[in-house]
Structure formats: structure tokens, C-alpha cells
Protein backbone atom coordinates (compact mmCIF):
# COMPACT_ATOMS: atom_id res chain seq x y z
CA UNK A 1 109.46 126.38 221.78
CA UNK A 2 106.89 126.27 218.95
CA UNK A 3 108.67 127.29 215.11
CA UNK A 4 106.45 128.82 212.78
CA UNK A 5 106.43 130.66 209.65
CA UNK A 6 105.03 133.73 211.58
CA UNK A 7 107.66 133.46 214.00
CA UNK A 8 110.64 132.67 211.67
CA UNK A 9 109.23 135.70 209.01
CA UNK A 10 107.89 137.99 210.91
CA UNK A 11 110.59 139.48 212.80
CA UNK A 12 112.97 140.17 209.40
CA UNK A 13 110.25 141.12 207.57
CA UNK A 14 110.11 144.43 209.18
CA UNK A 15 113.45 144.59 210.29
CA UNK A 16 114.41 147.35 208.01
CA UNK A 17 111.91 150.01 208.32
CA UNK A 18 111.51 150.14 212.23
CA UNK A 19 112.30 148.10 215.54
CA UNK A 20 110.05 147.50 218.52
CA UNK A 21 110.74 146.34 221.71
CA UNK A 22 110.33 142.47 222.31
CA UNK A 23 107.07 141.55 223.77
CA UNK A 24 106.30 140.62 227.24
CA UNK A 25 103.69 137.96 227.29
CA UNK A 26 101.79 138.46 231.13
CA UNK A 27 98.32 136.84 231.80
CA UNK A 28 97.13 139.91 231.47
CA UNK A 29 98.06 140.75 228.21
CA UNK A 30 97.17 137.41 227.12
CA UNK A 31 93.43 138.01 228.17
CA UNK A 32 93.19 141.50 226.66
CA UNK A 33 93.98 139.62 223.19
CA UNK A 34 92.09 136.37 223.60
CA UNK A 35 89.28 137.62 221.10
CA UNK A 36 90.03 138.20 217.29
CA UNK A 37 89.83 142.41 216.25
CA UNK A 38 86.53 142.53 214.43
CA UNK A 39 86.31 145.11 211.88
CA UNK A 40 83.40 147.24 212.26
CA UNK A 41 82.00 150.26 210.13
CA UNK A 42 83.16 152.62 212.82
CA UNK A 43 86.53 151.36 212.41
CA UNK A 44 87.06 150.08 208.68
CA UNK A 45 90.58 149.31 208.21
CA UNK A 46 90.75 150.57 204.46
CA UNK A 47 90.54 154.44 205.79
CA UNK A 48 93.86 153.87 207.45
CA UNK A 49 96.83 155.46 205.53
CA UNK A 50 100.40 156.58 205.65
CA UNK A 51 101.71 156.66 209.26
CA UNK A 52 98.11 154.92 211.19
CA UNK A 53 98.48 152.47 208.30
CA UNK A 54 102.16 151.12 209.49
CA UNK A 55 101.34 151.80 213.20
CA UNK A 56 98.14 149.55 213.52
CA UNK A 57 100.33 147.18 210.84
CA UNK A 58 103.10 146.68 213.11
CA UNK A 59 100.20 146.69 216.27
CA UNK A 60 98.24 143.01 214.00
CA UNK A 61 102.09 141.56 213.64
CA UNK A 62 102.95 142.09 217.14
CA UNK A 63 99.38 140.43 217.97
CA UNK A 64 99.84 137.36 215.29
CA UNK A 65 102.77 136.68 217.41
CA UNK A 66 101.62 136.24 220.50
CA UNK A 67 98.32 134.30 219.50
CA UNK A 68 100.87 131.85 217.51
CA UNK A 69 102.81 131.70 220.75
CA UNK A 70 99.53 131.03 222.60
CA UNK A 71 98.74 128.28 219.67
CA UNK A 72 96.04 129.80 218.48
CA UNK A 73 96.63 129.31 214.61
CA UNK A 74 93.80 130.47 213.33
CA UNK A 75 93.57 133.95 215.11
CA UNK A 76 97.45 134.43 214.48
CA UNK A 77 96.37 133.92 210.47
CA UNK A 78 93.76 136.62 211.02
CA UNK A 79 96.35 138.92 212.58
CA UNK A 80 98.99 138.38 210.39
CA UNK A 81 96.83 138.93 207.32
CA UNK A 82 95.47 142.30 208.08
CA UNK A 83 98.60 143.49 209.03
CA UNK A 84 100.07 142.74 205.55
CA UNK A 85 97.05 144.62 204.02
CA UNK A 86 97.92 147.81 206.20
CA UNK A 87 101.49 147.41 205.22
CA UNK A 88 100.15 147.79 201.69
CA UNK A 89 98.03 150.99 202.74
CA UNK A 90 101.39 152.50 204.82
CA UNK A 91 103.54 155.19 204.01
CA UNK A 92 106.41 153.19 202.87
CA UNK A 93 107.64 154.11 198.89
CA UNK A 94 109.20 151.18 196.70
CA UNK A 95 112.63 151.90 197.78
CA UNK A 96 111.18 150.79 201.73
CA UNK A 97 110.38 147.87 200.88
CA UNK A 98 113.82 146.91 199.38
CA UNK A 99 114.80 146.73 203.18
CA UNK A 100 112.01 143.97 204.10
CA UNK A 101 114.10 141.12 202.80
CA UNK A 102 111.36 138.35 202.10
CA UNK A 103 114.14 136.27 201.06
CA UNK A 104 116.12 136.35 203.77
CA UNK A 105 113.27 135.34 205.84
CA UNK A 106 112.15 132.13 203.71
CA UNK A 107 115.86 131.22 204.32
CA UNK A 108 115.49 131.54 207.98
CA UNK A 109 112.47 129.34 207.20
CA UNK A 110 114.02 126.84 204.76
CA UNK A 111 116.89 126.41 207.10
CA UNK A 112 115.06 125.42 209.75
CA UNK A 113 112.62 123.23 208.00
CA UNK A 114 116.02 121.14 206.86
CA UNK A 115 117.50 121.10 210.37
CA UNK A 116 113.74 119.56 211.61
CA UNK A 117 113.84 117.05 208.53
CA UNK A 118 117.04 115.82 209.86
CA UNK A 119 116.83 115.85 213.17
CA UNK A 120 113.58 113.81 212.07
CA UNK A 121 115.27 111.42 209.80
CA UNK A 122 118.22 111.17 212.31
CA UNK A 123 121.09 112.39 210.15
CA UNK A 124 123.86 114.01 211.56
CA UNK A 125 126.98 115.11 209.06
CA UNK A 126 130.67 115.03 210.45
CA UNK A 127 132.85 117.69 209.39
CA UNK A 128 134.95 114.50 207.49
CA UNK A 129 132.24 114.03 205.62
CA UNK A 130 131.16 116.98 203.92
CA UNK A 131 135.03 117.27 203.35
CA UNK A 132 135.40 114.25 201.31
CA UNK A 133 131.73 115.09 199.08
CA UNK A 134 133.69 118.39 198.60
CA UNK A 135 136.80 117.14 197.23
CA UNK A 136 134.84 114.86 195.00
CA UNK A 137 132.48 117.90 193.81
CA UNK A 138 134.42 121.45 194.04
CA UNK A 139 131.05 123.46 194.06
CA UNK A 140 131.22 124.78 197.28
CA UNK A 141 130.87 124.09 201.24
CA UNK A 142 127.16 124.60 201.04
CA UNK A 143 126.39 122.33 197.90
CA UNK A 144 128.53 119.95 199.75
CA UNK A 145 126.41 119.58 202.77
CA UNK A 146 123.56 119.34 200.46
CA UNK A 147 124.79 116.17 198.55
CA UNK A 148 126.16 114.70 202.04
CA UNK A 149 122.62 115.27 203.72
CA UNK A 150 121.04 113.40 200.62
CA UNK A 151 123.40 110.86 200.06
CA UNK A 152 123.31 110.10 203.94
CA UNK A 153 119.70 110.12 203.40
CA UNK A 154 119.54 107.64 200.45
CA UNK A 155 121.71 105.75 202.50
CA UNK A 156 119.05 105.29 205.52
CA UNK A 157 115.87 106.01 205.67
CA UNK A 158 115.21 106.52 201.64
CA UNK A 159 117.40 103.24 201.29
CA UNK A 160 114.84 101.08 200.01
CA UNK A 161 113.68 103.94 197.29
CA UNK A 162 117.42 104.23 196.38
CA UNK A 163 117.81 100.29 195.99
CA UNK A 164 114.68 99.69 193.98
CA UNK A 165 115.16 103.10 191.43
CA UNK A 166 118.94 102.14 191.13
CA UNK A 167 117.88 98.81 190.13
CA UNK A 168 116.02 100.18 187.82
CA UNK A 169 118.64 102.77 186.46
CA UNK A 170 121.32 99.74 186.01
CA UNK A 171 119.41 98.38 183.19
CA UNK A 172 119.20 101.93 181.66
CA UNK A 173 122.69 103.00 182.32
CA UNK A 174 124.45 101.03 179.35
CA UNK A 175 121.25 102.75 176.85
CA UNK A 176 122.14 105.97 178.74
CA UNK A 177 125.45 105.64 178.10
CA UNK A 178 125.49 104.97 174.65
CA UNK A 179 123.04 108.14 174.48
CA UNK A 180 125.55 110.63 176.11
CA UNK A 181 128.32 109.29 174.20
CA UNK A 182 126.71 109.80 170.75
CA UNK A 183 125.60 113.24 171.76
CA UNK A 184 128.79 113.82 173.12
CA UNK A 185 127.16 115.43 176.86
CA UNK A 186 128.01 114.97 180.49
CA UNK A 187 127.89 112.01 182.63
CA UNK A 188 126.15 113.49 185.08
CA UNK A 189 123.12 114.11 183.09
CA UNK A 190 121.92 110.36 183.26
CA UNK A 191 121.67 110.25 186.95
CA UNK A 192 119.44 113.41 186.38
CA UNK A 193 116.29 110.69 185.71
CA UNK A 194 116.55 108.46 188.56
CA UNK A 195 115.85 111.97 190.80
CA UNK A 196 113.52 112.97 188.05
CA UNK A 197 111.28 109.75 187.96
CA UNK A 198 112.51 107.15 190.36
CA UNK A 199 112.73 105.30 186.36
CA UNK A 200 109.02 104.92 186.73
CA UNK A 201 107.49 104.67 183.10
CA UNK A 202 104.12 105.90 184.40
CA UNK A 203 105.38 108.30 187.12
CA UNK A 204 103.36 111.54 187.36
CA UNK A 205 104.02 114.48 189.48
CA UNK A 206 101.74 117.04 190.88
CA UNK A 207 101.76 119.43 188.09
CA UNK A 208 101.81 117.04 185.41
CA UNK A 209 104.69 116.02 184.24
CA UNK A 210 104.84 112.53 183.01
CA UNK A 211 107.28 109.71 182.59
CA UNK A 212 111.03 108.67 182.82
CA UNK A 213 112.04 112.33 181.72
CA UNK A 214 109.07 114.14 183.40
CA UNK A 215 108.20 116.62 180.27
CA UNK A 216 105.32 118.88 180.82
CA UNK A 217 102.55 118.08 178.45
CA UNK A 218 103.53 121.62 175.99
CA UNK A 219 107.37 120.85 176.36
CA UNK A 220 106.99 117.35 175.31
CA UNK A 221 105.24 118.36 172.11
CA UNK A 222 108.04 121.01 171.67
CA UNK A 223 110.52 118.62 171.97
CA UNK A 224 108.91 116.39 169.09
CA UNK A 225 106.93 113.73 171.47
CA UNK A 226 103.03 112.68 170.16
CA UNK A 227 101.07 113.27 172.71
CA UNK A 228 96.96 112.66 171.77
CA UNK A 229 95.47 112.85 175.62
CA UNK A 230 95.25 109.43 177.11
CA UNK A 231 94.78 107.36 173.75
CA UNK A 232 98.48 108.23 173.04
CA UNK A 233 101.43 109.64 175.01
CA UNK A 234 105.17 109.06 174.02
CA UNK A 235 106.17 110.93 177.53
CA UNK A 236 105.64 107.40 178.50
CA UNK A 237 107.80 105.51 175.99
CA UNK A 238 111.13 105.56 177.20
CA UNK A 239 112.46 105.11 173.93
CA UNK A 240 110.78 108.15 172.42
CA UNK A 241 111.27 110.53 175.90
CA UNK A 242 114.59 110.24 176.50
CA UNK A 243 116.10 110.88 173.26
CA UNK A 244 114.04 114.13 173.13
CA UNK A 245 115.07 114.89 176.80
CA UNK A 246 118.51 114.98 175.37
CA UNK A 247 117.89 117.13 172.71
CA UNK A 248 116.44 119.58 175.40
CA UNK A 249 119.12 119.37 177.29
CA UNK A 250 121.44 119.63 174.39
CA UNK A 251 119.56 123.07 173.82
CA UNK A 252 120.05 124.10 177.19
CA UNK A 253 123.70 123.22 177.59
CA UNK A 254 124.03 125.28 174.25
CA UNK A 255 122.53 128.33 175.56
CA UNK A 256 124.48 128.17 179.53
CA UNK A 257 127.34 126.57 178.95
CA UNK A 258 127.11 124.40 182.61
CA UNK A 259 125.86 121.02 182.77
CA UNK A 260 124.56 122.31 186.49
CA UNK A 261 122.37 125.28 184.54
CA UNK A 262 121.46 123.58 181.99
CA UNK A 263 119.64 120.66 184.24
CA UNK A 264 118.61 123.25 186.88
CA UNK A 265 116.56 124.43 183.64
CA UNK A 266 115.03 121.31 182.99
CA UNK A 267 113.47 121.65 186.30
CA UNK A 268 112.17 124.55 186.62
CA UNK A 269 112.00 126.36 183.23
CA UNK A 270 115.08 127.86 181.50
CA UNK A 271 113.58 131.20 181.18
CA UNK A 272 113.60 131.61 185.15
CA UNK A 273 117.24 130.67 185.17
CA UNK A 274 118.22 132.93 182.52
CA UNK A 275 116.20 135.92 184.40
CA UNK A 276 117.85 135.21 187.98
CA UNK A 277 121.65 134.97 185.76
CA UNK A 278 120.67 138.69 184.38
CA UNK A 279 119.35 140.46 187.17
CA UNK A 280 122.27 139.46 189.41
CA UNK A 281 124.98 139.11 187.11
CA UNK A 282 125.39 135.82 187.37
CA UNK A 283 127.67 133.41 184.81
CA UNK A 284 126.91 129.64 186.84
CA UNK A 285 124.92 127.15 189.33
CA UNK A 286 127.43 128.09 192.24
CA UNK A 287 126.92 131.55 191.75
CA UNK A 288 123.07 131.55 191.81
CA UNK A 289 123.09 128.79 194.41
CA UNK A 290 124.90 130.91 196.95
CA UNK A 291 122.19 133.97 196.25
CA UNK A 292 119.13 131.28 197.02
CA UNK A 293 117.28 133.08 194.15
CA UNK A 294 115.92 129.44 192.79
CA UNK A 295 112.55 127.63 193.69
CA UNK A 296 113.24 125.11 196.41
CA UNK A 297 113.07 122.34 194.63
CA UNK A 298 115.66 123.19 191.74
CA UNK A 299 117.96 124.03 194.57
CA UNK A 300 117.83 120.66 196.20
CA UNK A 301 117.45 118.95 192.68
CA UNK A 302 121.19 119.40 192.11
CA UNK A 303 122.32 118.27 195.49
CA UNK A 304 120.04 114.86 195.05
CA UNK A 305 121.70 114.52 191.20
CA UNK A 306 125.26 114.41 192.85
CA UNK A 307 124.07 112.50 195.91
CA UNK A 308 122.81 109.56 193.58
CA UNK A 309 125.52 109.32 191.35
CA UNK A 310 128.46 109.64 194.01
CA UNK A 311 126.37 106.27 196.19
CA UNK A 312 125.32 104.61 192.55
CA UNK A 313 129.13 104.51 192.09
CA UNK A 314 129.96 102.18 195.32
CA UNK A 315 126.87 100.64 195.24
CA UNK A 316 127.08 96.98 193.90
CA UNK A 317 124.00 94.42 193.53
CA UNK A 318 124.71 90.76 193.43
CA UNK A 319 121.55 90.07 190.99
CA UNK A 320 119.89 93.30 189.31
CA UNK A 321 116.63 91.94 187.98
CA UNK A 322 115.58 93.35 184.23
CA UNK A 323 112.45 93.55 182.70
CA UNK A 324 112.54 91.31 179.40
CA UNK A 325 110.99 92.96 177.35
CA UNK A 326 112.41 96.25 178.68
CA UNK A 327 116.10 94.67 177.44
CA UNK A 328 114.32 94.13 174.46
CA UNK A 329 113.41 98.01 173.40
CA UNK A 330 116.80 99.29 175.10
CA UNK A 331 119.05 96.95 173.12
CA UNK A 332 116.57 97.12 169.90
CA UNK A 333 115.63 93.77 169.67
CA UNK A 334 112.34 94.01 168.09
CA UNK A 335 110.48 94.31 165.14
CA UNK A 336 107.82 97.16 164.20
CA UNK A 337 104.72 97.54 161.91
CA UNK A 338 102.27 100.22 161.01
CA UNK A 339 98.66 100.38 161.26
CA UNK A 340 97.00 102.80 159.40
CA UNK A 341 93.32 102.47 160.79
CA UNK A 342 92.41 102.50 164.70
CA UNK A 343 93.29 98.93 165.40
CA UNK A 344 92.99 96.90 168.72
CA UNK A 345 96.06 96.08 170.53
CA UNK A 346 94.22 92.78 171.48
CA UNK A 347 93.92 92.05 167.71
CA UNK A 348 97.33 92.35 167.06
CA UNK A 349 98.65 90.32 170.17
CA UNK A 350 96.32 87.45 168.90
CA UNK A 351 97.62 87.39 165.17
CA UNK A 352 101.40 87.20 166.45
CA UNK A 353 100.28 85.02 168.86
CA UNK A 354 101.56 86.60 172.59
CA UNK A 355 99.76 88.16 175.39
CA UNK A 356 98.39 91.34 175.66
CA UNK A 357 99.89 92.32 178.37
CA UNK A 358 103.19 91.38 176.67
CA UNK A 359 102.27 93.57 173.43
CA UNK A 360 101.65 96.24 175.92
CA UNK A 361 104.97 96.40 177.68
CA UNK A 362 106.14 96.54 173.74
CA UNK A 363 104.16 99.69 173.63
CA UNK A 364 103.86 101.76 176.81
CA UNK A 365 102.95 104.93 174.99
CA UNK A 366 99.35 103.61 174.08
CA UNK A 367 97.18 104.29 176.80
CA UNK A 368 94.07 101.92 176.03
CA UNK A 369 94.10 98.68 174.55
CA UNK A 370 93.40 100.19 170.97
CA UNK A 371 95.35 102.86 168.49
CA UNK A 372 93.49 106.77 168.58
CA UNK A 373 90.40 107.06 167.42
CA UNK A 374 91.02 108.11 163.34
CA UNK A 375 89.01 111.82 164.34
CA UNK A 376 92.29 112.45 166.58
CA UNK A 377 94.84 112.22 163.87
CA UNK A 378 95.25 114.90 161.43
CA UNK A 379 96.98 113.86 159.05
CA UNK A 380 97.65 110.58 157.70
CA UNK A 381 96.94 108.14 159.79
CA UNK A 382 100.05 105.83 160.87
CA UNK A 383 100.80 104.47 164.38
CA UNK A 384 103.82 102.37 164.55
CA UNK A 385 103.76 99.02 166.81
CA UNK A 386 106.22 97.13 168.46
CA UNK A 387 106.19 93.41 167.95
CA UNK A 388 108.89 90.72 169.23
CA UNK A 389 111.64 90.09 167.21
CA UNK A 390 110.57 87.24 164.20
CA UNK A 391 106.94 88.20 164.09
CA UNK A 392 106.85 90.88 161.44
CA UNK A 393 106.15 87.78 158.88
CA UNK A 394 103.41 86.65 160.78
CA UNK A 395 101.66 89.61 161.20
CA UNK A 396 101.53 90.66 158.09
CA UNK A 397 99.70 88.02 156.98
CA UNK A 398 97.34 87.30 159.22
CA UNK A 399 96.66 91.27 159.79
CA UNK A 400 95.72 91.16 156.50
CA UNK A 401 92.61 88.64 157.24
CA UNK A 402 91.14 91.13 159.43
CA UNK A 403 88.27 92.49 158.05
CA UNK A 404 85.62 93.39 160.76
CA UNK A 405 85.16 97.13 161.75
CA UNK A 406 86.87 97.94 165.02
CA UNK A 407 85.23 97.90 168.45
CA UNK A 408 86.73 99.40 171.51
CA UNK A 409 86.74 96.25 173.57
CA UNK A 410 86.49 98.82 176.77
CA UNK A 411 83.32 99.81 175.94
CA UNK A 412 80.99 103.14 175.71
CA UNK A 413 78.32 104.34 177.21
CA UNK A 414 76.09 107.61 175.73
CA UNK A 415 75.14 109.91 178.72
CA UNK A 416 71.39 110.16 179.27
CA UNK A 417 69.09 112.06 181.69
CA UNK A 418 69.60 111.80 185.13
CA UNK A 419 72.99 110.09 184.98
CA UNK A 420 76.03 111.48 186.69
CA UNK A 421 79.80 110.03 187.20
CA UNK A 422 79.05 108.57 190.12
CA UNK A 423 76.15 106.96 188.90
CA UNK A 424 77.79 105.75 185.72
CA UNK A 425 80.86 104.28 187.54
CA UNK A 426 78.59 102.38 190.29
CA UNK A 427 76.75 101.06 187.05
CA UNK A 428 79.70 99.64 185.13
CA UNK A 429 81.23 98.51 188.86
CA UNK A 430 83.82 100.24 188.05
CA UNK A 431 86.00 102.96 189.89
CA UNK A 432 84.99 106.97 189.60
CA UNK A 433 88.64 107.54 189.46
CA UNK A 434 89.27 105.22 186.07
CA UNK A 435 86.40 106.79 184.67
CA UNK A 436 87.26 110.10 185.05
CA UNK A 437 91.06 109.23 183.92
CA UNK A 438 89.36 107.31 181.04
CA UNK A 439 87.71 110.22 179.73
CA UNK A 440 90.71 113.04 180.29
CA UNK A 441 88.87 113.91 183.68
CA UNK A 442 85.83 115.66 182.33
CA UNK A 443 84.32 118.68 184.22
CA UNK A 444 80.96 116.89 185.50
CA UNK A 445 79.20 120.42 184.65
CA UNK A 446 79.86 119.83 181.19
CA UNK A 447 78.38 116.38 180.80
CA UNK A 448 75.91 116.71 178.20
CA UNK A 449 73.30 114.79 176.99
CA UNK A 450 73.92 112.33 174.29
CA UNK A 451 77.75 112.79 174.89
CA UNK A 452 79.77 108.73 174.70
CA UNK A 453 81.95 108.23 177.44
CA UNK A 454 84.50 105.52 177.19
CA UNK A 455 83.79 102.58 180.48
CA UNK A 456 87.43 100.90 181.06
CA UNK A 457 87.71 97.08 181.80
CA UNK A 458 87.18 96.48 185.49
């Protein structure tokens, strides 16, 4: 039998204000529907109020059914649509509509989405199972199935994600560590990132968010991170986005008191947490997990949090590989100047004599091969840089030989009649995509004339 959102919602959501008999789905019925209600000026369905209003409402449901049944999606979307507008236009005060529990619907919905995903990834829990996850973490027979689904899943199909992040994560963990001991905050907030970011330096998610700590672009300047659009972003230095993750989270743990509300914040915005605690009363994670009042996603965050760490724990590898240079910035073992004019990044990796690619890794926050343009800054002007351990000397002196003006060894190119993106991209031989990310992703209607664009290295 098909699922659907229609069928799984409809039904509950109006099971408080009336009930109709179930409906029998002849051949005959099934023709008398088969063409979508047209809406005609003899029949406009704004006149309809009060009573007509929920009777031809619960008539478009009834009908969205049946086409869904029949598989015909789009005529079932038609249906269902109307009928929500006529609900709107019905007789039914404020205090009807407490008794059309939405929520109780997207739980019918969520729960069966889950019980396809794991019928689809082939995980089946014992009841020895979920046992033992709850004896580790007393939150609850319902968080418990949630880490034991997760951790199952890490454990088979999502193994090789969960091998390569905690990889990853092992040559964090002592940094981590040292991190949560000086601020004196839980151990389970370090296998927060790993969930967060897979401990992807570049990661970005759909809305945004960027880095090892995935801050938002407005919380990571709130938190004390530089961010100056692509020239310059320390959501990407893990050095400078972790720390201020802490502090956040030292905030947060401030204000709930609960390591499980105080990440659950960091996912989805403390001021939503704090408004679902309020209107129900609320004083923890268990409480609010058990009313489903949270988006989705923070629900299962949690769950995935205590799924990694319990598996990270009994998980051994023979020979972690580490990033060199990566050991380098976690164990400070480096050396730093400043530059106080826009200065290439090429420039300074040939005066210390290393690659550029190496200098780079030094300095993930810098997002072209150059400091920000001098216009971008402010105030004074003063970008630190990270150079290997024993070069400092070096640099100095032959930094100070350099005399020339800078040139952005990318490259520019001033917009002209005619040209578009596409055009400009094709002509460099370059990708649209790197342009547009080059250039902060510029609204082609507001290319003007005589306006530089920066052309990346192929």
C-alpha cells in the first residue's frame, strides 16, 4: 500500500472536529473523480463560509485521498490544497483548531519515514540492544532506540563515513581534550563536531554554515571569528572556530544548565529551545524530547552525538594517518608574523622557502592566495600568518626586500558590454561555478558596467 504525507496527515488532521465514514473506492467512483474540480466564476470557492466552507473542505480531503490512492500526485496536491484554504474560510474558532493536532500527524509521518529508512538500510534493533545503550545513557527508552538505530547505522552502511571522520577526530581529540579540560565542560561536547562537520575544514551545509564547528556567518562574528566574505573566514581555521565554539557553548551551558540543551542550542538556535522550555514547562532535553516539539534534525542530532561517542570508544585503528601540518597548528608548533599591507601568500611561501600549498594548509582561513584587499579592513590593517617553526628569522628579512606593489596573481577582469558570467567563465576556461564563488556569487542582474571581477587560477 502506497504511504504518503496525505495519507499519514490527513486523517488526524481533522480528527477532532468531525468523523466521516471511510471511503469506498468502486470504478465508479473512481471515474466520477478522474478530472481535477475547476473553479469557475459560477462557483468561486472564496464565497464559501462557515458550515459550506468545512463541508466542501472535508468533500477536497476526502477527494485528495483517493486520487493519491489512485497515484495521481498531482491532482491529490490540487485537492488537498483547496481544502486547506476552505478550512481557513470554515466556521471553526481558534479553540477548534487546538483539536487538529498537526503535530501528532508529522509524528505519524516521521515515524514512518524512520521505519522505511531502516527497513531500507536493513537495521533491525533487538530488545538487548537498546537495553544495554540505555544503561550506558539513562535518557530514556526512546533516546535509546535513537542512539542504537545510529550507532547500528554507523556501524554498516555509514561505516566508511564513520571510519574516515573518526580518523579525523583522533588527531583532534587530544586538542579537544585539552580544550574541555581548561574550560572545565563535558566530554560529550567534543564528539558534538564529528556529527557537526564530519571534521571537514571546508564543510558547508545547506544554509550556510561553515567549517569544523558549523557557525552561521552572524554567529561566528558574535562569537569573535573575522569573517571578510571569501578573502577571509576564520569559520575555517580550526584553531580560531573551535575555541569560539566553546565559548558559545560555555554561554549556553550557563544559561540551561544541561550539556544535552545546551548543544541542542547550538543546532538549532537557543532562543527556540528556550521558547519550547517556557511554553511547556519544561526544565531538560528528556523532557522536550518526549513532547517532539524540536525541528527534526536537533532531535536526531543528540541521538547521532551519543551514537558516535559510545562506537568511537571501542573503535581502535591500527595506523590513524595525521595531517603534518595539521599536528603542527594543534600542538602549536609554528611560528607567526604580521603583514600589514595586502600581501601574496605566494610571496611569502617563496621568501621562507616552502610550497604554497604548504603555507596554505598553515592558513586555511585565507580564501585566495593573497591577504584582503586594504578597502576591506577598517581599521588597522594586520593579518597574522602562520609560518613553520624556524622561519620567523628568515622572513623577516627577506620580507623586508619586497618592494613591488601587489598583484593578485588570480587575476581581474573589468565587465564590459555584452559580457555575461557565462561568457566570462568560457573566456578565462574556467568554471561558472568558481567564478561565481570567486566573486561572493554575484546576482548576474547586477553586473554593471566597468565593475572588476576577480578570474581564479584554472
Amino acid at each position: 500500500m502506497r504511504k504518503s504525507l496525505l495519507a499519514l496527515l490527513f486523517p488526524l488532521l481533522l480528527g477532532g472536529c468531525s468523523t466521516f465514514d471511510k471511503i469506498t473506492k468502486n470504478e465508479e467512483e473512481i471515474k466520477e473523480i478522474d478530472t481535477v474540480y475547476v473553479e469557475t466564476s459560477s462557483n468561486p470557492l472564496d464565497t464559501l463560509k462557515g458550515e459550506s466552507a468545512y463541508i466542501k473542505a472535508k468533500e477536497f480531503f476526502e477527494t485528495a485521498e483517493r486520487f493519491y490512492e489512485m497515484g495521481k500526485d498531482d491532482s491529490a496536491k490540487v485537492y488537498f490544497s483547496k481544502g486547506t484554504k476552505l478550512l481557513s474560510q470554515s466556521n471553526l474558532s481558534s479553540n477548534d483548531y487546538n483539536f487538529i493536532d498537526i503535530r501528532e500527524s508529522l509524528d505519524n509521518l516521521e515515524r514512518y519515514k524512520r521505519q522505511k529508512e531502516a527497513i531500507e538500510n536493513g537495521i533491525e534493533l533487538s530488545k538487548d540492544e537498546i537495553e544495554k545503550i540505555e544503561q550506558k545513557f539513562p535518557i530514556g527508552e526512546k533516546f535509546a532506540k535513537k542512539v542504537a538505530y545510529y550507532e547500528k547505522l554507523f556501524e554498516t552502511k555509514k561505516n566508511e563515513w564513520f571510519l574516515s571522520s573518526f580518523e579525523r577526530f583522533l588527531q583532534y581529540e587530544p586538542y579537544l581534550d585539552s580544550l574541555l579540560k581548561e574550560n572545565n565542560q563535558p566530554e560529550i561536547i567534543k564528539y558534538m563536531y564529528p556529527i557537526e562537520s564530519a571534521m571537514e575544514l571546508s564543510i558547508k551545509s545547506k544554509a550556510g554554515a561553515k567549517g569544523i564547528a558549523q557557525f552561521m556567518n552572524q554567529t561566528g562574528k558574535l562569537w569573535g571569528l573575522e569573517i571578510l566574505g571569501l578573502w577571509y573566514d576564520e569559520r575555517l581555521d580550526p584553531l580560531k572556530a573551535i575555541p569560539a565554539s566553546l565559548k558559545y557553548l560555555e554561554y549556553l551551558l550557563s544559561d540551561f544548565q544541561d550539556p544535552n540543551l545546551a548543544i541542542a542550542s547550538y543546532n538549532c538556535g537557543e532562543g527556540r529551545v528556550a521558547d519550547e522550555l517556557r511554553k511547556f514547562n519544561s526544565f531538560n532535553f528528556d523532557e522536550l524530547l518526549s513532547k517532539n516539539v524540536l525541528p527534526r534534525e536537533t532531535i536526531e542530532h543528540l541521538p547521532k552525538i551519543y551514537a558516535y561517542k559510545d562506537l568511537s570508544e571501542r573503535t581502535r585503528l591500527e595506523t590513524p594517518k595525521k595531517d603534518e601540518v595539521l599536528e603542527k597548528l594543534l600542538t602549536n608548533n609554528f611560528d607567526t608574523v604580521i603583514v600589514r599591507k595586502q600581501t601574496s601568500l605566494n610571496t611569502i611561501a617563496k621568501a621562507i622557502g616552502i610550497p604554497m600549498n604548504e603555507l596554505k594548509s598553515y592558513n586555511p582561513a585565507y580564501g585566495f592566495d593573497a591577504t584582503p584587499p586594504e578597502k576591506m579592513v577598517k581599521e588597522e590593517y594586520a593579518f597574522e600568518i602562520r609560518i613553520p617553526k624556524g622561519t620567523r628569522e628568515k622572513f623577516n628579512e627577506e620580507y623586508l626586500k619586497i618592494n613591488e606593489p601587489f598583484k593578485f596573481e588570480a587575476g581581474s577582469y573589468v565587465i564590459k558590454k555584452g559580457d555575461t558570467l557565462s561568457k566570462i567563465a568560457a573566456k578565462f576556461k574556467i568554471s561558472l561555478y568558481d567564478l561565481k564563488k570567486a566573486n561572493g556569487f554575484p546576482d548576474p542582474k547586477k553586473l554593471a558596467l566597468g565593475r572588476r571581477l576577480i578570474i581564479p587560477e584554472r
